[in-house]
C-alpha atoms as a PDB file:
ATOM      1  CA  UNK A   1      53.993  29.790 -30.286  1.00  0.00           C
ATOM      2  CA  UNK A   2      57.074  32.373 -30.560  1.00  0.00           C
ATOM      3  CA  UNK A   3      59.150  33.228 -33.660  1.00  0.00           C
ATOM      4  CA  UNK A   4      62.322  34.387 -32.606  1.00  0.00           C
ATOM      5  CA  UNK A   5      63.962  36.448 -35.316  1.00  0.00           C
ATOM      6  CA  UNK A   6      66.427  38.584 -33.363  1.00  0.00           C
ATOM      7  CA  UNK A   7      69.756  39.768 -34.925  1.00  0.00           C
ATOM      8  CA  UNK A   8      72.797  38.234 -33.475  1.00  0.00           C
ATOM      9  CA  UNK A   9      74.553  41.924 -33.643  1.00  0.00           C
ATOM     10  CA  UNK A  10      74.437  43.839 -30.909  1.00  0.00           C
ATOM     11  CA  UNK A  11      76.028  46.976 -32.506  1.00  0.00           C
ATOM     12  CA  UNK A  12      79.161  47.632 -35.052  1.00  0.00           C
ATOM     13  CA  UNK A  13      82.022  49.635 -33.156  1.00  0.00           C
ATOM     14  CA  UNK A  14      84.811  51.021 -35.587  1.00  0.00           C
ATOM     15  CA  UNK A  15      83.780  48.459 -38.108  1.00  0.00           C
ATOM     16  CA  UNK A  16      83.727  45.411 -35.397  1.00  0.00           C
ATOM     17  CA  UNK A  17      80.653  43.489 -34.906  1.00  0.00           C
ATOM     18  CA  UNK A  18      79.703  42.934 -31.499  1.00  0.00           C
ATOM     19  CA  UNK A  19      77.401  39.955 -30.696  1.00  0.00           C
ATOM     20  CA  UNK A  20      74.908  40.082 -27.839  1.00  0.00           C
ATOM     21  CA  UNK A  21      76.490  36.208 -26.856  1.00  0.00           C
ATOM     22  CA  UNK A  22      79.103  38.433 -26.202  1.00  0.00           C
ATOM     23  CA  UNK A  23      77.736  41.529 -24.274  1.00  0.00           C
ATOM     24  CA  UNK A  24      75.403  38.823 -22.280  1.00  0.00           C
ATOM     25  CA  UNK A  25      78.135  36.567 -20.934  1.00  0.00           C
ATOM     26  CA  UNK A  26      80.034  39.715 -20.150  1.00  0.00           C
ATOM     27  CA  UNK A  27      77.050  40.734 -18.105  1.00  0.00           C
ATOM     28  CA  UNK A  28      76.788  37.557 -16.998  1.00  0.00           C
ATOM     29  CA  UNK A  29      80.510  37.202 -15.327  1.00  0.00           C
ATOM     30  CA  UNK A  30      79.916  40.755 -13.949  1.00  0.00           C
ATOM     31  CA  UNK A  31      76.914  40.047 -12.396  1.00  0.00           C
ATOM     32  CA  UNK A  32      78.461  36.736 -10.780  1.00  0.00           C
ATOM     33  CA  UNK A  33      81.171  38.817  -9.558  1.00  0.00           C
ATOM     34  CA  UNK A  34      78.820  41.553  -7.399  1.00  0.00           C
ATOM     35  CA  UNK A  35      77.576  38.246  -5.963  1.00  0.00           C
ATOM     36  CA  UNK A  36      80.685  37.020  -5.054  1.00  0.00           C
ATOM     37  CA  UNK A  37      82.051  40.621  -3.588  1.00  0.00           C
ATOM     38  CA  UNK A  38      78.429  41.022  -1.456  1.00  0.00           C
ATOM     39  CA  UNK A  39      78.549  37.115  -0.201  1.00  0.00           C
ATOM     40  CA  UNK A  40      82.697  37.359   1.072  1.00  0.00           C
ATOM     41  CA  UNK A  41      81.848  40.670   2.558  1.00  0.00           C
ATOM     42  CA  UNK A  42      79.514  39.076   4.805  1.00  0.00           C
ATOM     43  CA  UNK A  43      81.899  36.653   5.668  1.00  0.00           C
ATOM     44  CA  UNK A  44      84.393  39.154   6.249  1.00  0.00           C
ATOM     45  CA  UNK A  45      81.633  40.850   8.745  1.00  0.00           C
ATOM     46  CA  UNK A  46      80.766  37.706  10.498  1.00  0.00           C
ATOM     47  CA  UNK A  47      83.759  35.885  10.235  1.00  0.00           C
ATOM     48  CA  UNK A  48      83.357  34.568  14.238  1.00  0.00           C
ATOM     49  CA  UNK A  49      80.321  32.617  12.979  1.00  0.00           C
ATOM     50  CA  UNK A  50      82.224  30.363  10.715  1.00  0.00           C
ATOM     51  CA  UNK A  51      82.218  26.770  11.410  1.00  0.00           C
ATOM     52  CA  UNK A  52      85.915  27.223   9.948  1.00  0.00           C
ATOM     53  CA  UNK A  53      87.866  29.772  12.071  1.00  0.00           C
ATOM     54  CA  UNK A  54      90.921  28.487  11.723  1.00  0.00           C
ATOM     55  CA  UNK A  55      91.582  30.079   7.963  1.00  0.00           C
ATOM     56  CA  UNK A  56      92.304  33.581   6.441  1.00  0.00           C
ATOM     57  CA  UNK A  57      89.411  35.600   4.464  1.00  0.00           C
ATOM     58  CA  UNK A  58      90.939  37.819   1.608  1.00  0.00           C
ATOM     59  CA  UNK A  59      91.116  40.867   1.244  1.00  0.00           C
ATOM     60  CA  UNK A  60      89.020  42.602  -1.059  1.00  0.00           C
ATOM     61  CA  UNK A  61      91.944  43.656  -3.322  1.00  0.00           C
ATOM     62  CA  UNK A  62      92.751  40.034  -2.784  1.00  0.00           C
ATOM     63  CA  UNK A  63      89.859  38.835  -3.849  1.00  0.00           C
ATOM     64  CA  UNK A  64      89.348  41.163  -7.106  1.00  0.00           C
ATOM     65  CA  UNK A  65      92.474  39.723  -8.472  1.00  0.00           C
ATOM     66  CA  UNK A  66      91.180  35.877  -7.477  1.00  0.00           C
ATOM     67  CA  UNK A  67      87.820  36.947  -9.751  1.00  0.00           C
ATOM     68  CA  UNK A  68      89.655  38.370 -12.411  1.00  0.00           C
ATOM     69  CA  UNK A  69      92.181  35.756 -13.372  1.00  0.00           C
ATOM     70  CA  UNK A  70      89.131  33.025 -12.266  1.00  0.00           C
ATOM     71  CA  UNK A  71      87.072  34.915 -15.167  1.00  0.00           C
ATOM     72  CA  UNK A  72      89.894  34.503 -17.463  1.00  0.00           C
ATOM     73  CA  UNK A  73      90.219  30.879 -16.594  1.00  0.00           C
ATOM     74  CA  UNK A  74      86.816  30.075 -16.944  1.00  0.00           C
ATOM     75  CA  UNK A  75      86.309  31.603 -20.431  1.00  0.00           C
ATOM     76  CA  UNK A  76      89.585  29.519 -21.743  1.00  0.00           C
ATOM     77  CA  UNK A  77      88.377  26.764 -19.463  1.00  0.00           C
ATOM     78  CA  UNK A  78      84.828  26.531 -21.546  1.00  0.00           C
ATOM     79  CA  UNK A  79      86.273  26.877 -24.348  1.00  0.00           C
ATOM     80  CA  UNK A  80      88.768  23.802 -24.295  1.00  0.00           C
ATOM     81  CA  UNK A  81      86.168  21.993 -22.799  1.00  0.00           C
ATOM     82  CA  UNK A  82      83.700  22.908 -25.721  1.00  0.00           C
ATOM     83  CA  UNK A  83      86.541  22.061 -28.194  1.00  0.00           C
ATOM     84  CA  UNK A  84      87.199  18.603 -26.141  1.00  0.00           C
ATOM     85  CA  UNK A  85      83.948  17.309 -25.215  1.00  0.00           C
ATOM     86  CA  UNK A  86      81.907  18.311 -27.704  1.00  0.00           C
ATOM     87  CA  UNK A  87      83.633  19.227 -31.315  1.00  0.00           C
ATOM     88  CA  UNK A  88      87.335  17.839 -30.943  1.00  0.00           C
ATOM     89  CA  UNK A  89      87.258  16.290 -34.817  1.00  0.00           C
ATOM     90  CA  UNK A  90      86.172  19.810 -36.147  1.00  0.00           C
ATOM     91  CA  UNK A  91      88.283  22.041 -34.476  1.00  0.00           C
ATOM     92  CA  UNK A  92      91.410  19.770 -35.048  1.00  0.00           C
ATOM     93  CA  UNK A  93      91.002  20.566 -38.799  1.00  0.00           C
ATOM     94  CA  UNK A  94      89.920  24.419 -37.841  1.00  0.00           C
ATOM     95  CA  UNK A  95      92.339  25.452 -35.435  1.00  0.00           C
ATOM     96  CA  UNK A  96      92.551  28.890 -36.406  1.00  0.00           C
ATOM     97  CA  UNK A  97      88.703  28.944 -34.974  1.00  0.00           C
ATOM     98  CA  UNK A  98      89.920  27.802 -32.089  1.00  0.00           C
ATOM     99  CA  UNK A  99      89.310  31.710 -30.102  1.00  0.00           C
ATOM    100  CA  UNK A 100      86.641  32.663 -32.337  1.00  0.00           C
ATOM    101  CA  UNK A 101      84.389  32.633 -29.360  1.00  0.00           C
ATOM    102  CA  UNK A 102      82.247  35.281 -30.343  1.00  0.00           C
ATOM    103  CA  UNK A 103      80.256  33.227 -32.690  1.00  0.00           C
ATOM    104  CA  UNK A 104      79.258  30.884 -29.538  1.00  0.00           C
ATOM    105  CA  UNK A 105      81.240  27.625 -28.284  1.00  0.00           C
ATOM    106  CA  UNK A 106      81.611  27.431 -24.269  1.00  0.00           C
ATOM    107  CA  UNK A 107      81.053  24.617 -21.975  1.00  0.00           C
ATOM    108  CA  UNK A 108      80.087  25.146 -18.895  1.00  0.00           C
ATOM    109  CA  UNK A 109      81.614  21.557 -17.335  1.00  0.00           C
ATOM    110  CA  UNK A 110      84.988  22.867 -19.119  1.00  0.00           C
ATOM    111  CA  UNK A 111      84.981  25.879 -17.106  1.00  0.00           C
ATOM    112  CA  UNK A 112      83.985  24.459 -13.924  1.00  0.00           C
ATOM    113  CA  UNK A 113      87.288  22.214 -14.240  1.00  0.00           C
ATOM    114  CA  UNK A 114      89.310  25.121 -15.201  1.00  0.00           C
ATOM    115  CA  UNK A 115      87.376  27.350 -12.233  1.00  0.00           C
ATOM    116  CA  UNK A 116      87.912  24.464  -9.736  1.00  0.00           C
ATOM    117  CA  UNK A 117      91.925  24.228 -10.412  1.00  0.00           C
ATOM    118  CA  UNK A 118      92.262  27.272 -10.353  1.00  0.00           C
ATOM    119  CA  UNK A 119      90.947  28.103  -6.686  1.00  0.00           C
ATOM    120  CA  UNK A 120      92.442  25.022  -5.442  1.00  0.00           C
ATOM    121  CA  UNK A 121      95.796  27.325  -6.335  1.00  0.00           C
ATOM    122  CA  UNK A 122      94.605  30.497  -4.748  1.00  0.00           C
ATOM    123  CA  UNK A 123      93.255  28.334  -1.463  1.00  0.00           C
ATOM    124  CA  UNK A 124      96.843  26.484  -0.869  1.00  0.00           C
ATOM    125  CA  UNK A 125      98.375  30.097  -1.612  1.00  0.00           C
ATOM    126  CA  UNK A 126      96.517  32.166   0.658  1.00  0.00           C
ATOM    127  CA  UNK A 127      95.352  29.308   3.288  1.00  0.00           C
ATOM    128  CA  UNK A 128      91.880  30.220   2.327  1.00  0.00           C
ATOM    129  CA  UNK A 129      90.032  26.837   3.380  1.00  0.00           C
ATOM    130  CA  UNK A 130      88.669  25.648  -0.242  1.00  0.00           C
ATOM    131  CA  UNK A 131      84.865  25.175   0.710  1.00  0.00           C
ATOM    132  CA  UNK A 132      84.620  29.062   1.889  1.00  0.00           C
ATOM    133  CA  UNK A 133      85.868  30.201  -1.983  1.00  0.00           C
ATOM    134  CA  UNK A 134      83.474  27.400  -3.302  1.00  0.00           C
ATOM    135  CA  UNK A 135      80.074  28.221  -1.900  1.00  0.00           C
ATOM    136  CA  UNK A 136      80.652  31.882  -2.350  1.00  0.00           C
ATOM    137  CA  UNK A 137      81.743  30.662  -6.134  1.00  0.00           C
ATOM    138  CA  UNK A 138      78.618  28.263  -6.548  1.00  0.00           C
ATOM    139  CA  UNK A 139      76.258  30.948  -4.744  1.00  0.00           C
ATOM    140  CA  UNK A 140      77.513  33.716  -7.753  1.00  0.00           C
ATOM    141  CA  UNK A 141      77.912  31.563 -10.175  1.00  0.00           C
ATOM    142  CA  UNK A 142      74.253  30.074 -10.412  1.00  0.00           C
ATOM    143  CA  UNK A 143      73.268  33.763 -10.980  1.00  0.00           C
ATOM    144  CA  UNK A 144      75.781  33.748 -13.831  1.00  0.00           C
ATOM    145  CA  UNK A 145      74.753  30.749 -15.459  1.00  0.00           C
ATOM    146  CA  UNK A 146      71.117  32.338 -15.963  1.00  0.00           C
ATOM    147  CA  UNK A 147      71.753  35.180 -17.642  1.00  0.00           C
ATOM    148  CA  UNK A 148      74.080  33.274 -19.521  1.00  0.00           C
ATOM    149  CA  UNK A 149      71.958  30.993 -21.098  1.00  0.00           C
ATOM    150  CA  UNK A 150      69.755  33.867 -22.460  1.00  0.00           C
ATOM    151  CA  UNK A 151      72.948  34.160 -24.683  1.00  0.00           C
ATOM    152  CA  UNK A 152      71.978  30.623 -26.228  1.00  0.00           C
ATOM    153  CA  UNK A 153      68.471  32.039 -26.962  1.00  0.00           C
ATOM    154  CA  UNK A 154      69.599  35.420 -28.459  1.00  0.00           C
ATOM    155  CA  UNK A 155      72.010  33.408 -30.207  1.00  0.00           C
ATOM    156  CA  UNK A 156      69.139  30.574 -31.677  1.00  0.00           C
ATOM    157  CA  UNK A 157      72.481  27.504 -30.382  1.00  0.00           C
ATOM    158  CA  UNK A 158      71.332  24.693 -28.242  1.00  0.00           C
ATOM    159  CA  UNK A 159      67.829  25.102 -29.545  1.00  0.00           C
ATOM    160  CA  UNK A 160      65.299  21.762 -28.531  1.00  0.00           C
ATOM    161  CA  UNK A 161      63.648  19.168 -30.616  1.00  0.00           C
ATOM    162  CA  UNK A 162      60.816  19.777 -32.915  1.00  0.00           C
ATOM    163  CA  UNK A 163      57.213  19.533 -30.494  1.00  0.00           C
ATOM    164  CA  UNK A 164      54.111  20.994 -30.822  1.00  0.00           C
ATOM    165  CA  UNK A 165      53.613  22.478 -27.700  1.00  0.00           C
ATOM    166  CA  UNK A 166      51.928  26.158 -26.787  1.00  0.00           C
ATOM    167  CA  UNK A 167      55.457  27.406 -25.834  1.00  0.00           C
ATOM    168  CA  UNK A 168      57.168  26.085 -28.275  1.00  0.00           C
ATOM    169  CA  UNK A 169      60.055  28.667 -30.577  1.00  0.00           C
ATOM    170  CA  UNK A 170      60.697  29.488 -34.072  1.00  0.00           C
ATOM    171  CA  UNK A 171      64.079  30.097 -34.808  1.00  0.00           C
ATOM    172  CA  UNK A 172      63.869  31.702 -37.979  1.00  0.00           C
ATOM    173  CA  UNK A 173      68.172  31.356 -37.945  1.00  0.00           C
ATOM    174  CA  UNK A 174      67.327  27.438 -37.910  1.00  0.00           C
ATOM    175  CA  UNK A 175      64.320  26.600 -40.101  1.00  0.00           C
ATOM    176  CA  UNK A 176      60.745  27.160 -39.681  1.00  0.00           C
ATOM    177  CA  UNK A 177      59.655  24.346 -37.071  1.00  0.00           C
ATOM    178  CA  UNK A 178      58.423  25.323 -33.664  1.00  0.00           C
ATOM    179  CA  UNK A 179      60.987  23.932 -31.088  1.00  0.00           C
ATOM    180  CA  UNK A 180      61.482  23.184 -27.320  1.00  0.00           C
ATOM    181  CA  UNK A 181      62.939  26.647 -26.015  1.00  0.00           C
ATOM    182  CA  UNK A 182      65.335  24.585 -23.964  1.00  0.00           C
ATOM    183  CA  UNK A 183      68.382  27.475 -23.656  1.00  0.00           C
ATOM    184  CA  UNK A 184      65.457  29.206 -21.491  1.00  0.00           C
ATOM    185  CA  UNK A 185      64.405  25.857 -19.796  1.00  0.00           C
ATOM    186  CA  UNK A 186      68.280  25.700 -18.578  1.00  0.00           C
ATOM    187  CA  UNK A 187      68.578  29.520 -18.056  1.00  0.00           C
ATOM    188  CA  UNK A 188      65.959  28.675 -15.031  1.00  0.00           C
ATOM    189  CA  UNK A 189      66.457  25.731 -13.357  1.00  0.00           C
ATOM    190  CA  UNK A 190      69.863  25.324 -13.771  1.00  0.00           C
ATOM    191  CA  UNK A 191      70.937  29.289 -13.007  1.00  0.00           C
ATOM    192  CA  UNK A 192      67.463  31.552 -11.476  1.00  0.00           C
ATOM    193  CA  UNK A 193      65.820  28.421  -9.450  1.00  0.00           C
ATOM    194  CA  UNK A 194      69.292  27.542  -8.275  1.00  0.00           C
ATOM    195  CA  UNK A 195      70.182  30.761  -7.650  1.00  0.00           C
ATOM    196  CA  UNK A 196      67.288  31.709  -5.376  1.00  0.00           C
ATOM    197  CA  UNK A 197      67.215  28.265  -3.687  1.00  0.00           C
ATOM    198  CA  UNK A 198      71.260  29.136  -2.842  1.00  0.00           C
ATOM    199  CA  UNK A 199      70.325  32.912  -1.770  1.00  0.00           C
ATOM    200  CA  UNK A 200      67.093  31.851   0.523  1.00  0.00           C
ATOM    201  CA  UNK A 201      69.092  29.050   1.833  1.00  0.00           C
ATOM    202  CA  UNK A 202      72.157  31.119   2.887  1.00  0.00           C
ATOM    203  CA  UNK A 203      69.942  34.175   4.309  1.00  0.00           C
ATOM    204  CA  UNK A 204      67.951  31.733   6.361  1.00  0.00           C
ATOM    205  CA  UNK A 205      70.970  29.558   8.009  1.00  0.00           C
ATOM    206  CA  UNK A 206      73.240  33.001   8.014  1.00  0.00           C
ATOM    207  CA  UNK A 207      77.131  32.077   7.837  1.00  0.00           C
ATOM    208  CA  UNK A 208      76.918  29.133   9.685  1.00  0.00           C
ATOM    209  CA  UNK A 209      76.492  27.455   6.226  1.00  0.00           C
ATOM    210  CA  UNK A 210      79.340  29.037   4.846  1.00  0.00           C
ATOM    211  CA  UNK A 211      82.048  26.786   4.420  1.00  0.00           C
ATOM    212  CA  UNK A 212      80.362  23.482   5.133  1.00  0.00           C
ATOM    213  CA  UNK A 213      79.930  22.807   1.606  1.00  0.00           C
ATOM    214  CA  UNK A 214      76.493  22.559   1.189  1.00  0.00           C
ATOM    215  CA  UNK A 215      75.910  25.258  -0.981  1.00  0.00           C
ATOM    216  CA  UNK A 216      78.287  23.960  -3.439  1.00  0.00           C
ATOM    217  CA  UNK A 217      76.245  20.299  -2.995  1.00  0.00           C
ATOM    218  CA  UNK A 218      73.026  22.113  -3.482  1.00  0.00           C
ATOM    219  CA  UNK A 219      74.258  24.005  -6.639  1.00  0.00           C
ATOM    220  CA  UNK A 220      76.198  20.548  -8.441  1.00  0.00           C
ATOM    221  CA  UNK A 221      72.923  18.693  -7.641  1.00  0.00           C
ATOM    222  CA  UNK A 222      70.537  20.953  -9.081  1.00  0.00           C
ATOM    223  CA  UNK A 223      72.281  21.994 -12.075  1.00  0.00           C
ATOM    224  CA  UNK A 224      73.639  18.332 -12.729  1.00  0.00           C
ATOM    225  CA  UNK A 225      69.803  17.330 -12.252  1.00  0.00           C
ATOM    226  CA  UNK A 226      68.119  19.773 -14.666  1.00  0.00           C
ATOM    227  CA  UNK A 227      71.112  19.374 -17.044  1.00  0.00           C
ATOM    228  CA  UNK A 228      70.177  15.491 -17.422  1.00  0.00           C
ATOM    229  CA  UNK A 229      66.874  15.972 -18.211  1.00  0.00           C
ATOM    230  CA  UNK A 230      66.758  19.016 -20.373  1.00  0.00           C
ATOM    231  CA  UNK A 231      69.145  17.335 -22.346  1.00  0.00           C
ATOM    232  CA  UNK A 232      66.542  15.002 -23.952  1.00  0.00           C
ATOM    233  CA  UNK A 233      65.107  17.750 -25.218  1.00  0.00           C
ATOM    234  CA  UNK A 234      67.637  19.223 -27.158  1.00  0.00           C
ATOM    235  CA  UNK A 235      68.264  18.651 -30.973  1.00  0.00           C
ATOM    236  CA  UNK A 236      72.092  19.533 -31.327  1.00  0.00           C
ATOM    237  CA  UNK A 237      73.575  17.515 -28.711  1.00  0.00           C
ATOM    238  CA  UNK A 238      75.375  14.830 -30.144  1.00  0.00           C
ATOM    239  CA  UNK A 239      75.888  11.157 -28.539  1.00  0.00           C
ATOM    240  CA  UNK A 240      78.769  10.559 -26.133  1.00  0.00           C
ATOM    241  CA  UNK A 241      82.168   8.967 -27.336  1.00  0.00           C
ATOM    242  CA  UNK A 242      80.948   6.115 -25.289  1.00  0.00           C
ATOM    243  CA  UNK A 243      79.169   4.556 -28.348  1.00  0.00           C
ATOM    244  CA  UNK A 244      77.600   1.856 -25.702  1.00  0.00           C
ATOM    245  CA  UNK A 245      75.625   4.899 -23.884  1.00  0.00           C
ATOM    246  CA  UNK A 246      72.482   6.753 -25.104  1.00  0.00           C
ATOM    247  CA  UNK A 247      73.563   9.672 -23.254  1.00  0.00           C
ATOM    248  CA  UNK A 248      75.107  13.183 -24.531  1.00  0.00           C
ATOM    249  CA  UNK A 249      78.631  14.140 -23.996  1.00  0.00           C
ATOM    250  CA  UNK A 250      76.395  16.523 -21.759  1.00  0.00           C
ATOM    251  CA  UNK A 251      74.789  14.118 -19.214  1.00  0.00           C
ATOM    252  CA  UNK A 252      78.016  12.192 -18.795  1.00  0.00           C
ATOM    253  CA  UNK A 253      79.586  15.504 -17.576  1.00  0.00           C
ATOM    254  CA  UNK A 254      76.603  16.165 -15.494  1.00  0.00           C
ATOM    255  CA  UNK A 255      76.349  12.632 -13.966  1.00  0.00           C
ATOM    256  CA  UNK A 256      79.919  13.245 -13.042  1.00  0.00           C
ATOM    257  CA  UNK A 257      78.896  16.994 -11.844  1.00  0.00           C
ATOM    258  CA  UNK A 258      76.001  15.168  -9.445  1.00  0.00           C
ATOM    259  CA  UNK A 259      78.460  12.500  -7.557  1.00  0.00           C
ATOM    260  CA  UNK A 260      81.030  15.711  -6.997  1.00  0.00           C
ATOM    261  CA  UNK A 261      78.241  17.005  -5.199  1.00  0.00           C
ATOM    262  CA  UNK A 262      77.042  13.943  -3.306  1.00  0.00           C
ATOM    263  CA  UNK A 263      80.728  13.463  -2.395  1.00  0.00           C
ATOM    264  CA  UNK A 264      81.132  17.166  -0.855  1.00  0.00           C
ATOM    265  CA  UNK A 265      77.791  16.315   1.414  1.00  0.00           C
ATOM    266  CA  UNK A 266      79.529  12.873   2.698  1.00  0.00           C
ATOM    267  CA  UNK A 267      83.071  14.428   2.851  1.00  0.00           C
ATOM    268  CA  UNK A 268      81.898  17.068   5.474  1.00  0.00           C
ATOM    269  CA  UNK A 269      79.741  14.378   7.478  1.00  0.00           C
ATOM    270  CA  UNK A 270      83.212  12.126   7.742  1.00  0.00           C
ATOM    271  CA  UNK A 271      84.806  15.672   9.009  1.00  0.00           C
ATOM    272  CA  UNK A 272      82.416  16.191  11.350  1.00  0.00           C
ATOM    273  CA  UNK A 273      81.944  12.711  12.691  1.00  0.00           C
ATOM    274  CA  UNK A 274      85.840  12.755  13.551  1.00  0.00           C
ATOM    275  CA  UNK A 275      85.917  16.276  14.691  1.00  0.00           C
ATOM    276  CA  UNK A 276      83.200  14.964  17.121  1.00  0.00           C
ATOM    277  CA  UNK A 277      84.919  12.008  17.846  1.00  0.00           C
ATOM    278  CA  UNK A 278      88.615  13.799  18.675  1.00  0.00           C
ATOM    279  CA  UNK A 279      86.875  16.451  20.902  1.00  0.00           C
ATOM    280  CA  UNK A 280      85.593  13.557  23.090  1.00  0.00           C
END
């Protein structure tokens, strides 16, 4: 058994309190964007071994603005989403809380939505083909998502149910009952497993996988898949709006997060099955 007992604060600058949930998604988003830079230089590299030649690869320059406004629209994207799925009857009679996202508050399937708009936009602008930005996006962002959720720990949010199990966690921010550690239960399967399985995947089939959406499959079914379960094991999720349902607002978003991906696998079969049929 752990007690975790660590202080919130980071450090004060000119009377400011900075919270590690801060400094760790920042690391976070900075880390997903080195991922993203590497993977599309690749691509740049060995663009002739695309199964989609037919499109444009940005530039770099290009492609630091895309991650810079896409880092702007996922933060406001998790928050709404936090705000809408999970707290809307709180925040309606807090609204000046509403950007207080230092204290903690950001939903991952709210910036996903927020991510995915977004990059539709910068595809149909720059004729990028959409499943090129996505897998490089998926690949990066599963490395984001794990250090993020060491921000949940730090922060003692999203803590589990009460257990008695040998790994269990005290947070002493809580109350004094050992608890499923389930922000580092999601920080691995849904971001480091994923993440590796992604990396290994796309060094073994090269960039012949690039653009076929299978990456972006492989990350929505993973995550979506860990997400569902780990949820039973949490203690602050609260019941969907669908009062008929014993799921979280959580799974519901994840369920939907798992058929995106199943669709993306069938989507490219029907593309290839008629590309093979029009070539004959």
């Amino acid at each position: 058994m752990f007690i975790w007992s660590g202080d919130p604060t980071a450090f004060t600058c000119f009377g400011l309190s900075i919270y590690w949930y801060g400094v760790i998604y920042a690391l976070s988003l900075l880390s997903a964007w080195m991922v993203a830079t590497w993977a599309l230089q690749k691509i740049r590299n060995g663009k002739q071994y695309l199964p989609i030649l037919n499109t444009s690869i940005p530039s770099k320059e290009d492609f630091d603005k895309f991650m810079f406004f896409a880092i702007v629209w996922t933060v406001v994207g998790a928050r709404l989403g936090h705000i809408i799925f999970f707290d809307l009857e709180y925040y309606i009679h807090h609204l000046h809380e509403v950007i207080l996202i230092r204290y903690g508050g950001l939903s991952f399937h709210g910036s996903v939505l927020a991510l995915a708009l977004y990059t539709y936009y910068f595809c149909k602008k720059n004729v990028v083909y959409w499943k090129i930005i996505l897998d490089v996006l998926c690949l990066a962002g599963a490395l984001g998502i794990g250090i993020g959720r060491l921000a949940n720990f730090v922060n003692q949010e999203l803590y589990g149910k009460v257990c008695t199990s040998d790994f269990a966690v005290i947070f002493t921010l809580v109350d004094q009952l050992p608890r499923y550690p389930t922000q580092l239960f999601e920080s691995f399967f849904e971001g480091f497993l994923n993440f590796w399985l992604l990396i290994i995947i796309f060094r073994l089939k090269g960039l012949v996988i690039i653009g076929t959406g299978m990456l972006t499959s492989i990350f929505c079914i993973v995550y979506s898949s860990a997400r569902f379960v780990i949820e039973f094991y949490k203690e602050v999720e609260t019941i969907t709006y669908f009062k008929c349902l014993s799921l979280t607002v959580g799974q519901i978003l994840s369920l939907a997060l798992f058929f995106f991906g199943i669709f993306v696998v069938h989507y490219q079969k029907y593309q290839n099955k008629h590309s093979d049929n029009g070539a004959k």
